[in-house]
Protein backbone atom coordinates (compact mmCIF):
# COMPACT_ATOMS: atom_id res chain seq x y z
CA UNK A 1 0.00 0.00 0.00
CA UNK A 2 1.39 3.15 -1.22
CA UNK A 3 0.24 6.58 1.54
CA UNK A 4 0.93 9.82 0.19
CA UNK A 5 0.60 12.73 2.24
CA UNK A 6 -1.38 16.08 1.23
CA UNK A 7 -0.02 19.68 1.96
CA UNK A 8 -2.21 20.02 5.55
CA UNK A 9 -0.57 16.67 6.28
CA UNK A 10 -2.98 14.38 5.88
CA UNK A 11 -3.01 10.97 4.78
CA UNK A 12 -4.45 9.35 1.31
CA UNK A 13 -3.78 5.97 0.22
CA UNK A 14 -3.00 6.11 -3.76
CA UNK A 15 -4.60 4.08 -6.18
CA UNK A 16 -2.87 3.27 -9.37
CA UNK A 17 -4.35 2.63 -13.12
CA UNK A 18 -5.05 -1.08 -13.52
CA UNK A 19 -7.49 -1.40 -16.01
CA UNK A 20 -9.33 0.61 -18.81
CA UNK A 21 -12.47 -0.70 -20.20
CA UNK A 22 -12.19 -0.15 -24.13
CA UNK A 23 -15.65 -1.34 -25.10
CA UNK A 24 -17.19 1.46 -22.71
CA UNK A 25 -14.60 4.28 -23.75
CA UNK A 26 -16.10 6.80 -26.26
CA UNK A 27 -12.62 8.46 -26.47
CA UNK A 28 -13.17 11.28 -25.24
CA UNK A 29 -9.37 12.04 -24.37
CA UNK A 30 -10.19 13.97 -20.97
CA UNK A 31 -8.16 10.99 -19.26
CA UNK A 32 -5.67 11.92 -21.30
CA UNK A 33 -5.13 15.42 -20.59
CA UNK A 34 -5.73 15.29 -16.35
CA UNK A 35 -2.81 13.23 -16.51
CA UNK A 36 0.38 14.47 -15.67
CA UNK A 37 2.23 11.38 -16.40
CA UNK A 38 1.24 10.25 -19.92
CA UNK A 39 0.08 7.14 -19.15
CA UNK A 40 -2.41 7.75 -21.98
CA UNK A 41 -2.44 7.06 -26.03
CA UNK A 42 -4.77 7.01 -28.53
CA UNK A 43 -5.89 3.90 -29.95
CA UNK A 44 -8.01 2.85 -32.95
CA UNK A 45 -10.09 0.17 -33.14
CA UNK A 46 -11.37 -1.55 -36.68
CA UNK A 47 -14.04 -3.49 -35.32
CA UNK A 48 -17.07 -2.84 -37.35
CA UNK A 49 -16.94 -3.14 -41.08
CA UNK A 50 -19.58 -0.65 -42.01
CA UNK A 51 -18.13 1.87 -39.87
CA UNK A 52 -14.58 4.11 -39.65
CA UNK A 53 -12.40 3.02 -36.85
CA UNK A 54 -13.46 4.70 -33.38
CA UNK A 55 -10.86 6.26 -31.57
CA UNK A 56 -10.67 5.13 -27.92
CA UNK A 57 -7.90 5.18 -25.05
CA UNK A 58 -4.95 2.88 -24.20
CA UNK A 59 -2.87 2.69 -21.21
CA UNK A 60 0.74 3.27 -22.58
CA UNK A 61 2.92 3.57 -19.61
CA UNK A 62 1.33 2.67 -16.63
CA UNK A 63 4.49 2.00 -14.66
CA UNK A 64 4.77 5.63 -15.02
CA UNK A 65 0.96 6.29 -12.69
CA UNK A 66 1.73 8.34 -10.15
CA UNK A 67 -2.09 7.70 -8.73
CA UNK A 68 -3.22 10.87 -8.14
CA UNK A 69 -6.71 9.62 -9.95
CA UNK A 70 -7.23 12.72 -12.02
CA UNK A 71 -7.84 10.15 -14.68
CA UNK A 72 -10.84 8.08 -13.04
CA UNK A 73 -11.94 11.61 -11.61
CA UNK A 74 -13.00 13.15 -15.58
CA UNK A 75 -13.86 9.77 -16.67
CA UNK A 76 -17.95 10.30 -18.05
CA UNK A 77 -18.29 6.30 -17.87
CA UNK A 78 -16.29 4.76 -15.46
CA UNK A 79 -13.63 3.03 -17.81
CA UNK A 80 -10.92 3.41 -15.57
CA UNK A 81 -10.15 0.80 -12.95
CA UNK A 82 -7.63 1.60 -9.98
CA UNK A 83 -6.46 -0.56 -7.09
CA UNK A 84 -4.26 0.30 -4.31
CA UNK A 85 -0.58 -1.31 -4.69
């Protein structure tokens, strides 16, 4: 378990990125730009024959989470899946 400690010196036990649901993203990108880390690409999926790709996220670094849950914060459907570590 990972505690981080906020300026008035309280106590918050991070969560870290463990999951994104692609099938629910709408790719929307807002994960993508609350996070500080990059932990974020684009990603297009071909899955429909009558219709263009969709854009939707991918996790591209998440060794490089730094759990401050911006990302599940601006998330419009809940794609995002943390866990403490």
């Amino acid at each position: 378990m990972s505690v981080a400690v906020t300026k008035s010196g309280g106590e918050w036990v991070q969560r870290f990125i463990v999951d994104l649901d692609q099938d629910e993203c709408m790719g929307c990108a807002r994960c993508y730009k609350a996070c500080p880390a990059d932990v974020f690409e684009p990603y297009f999926i071909d899955d429909n024959e009558d219709d263009d790709p969709r854009t939707v996220m991918s996790i591209a670094n998440d060794g490089d989470c730094r759990g401050c849950e911006a990302c599940e914060k601006v998330c419009p459907r809940n794609c995002i899946t943390l866990e403490e570590v």
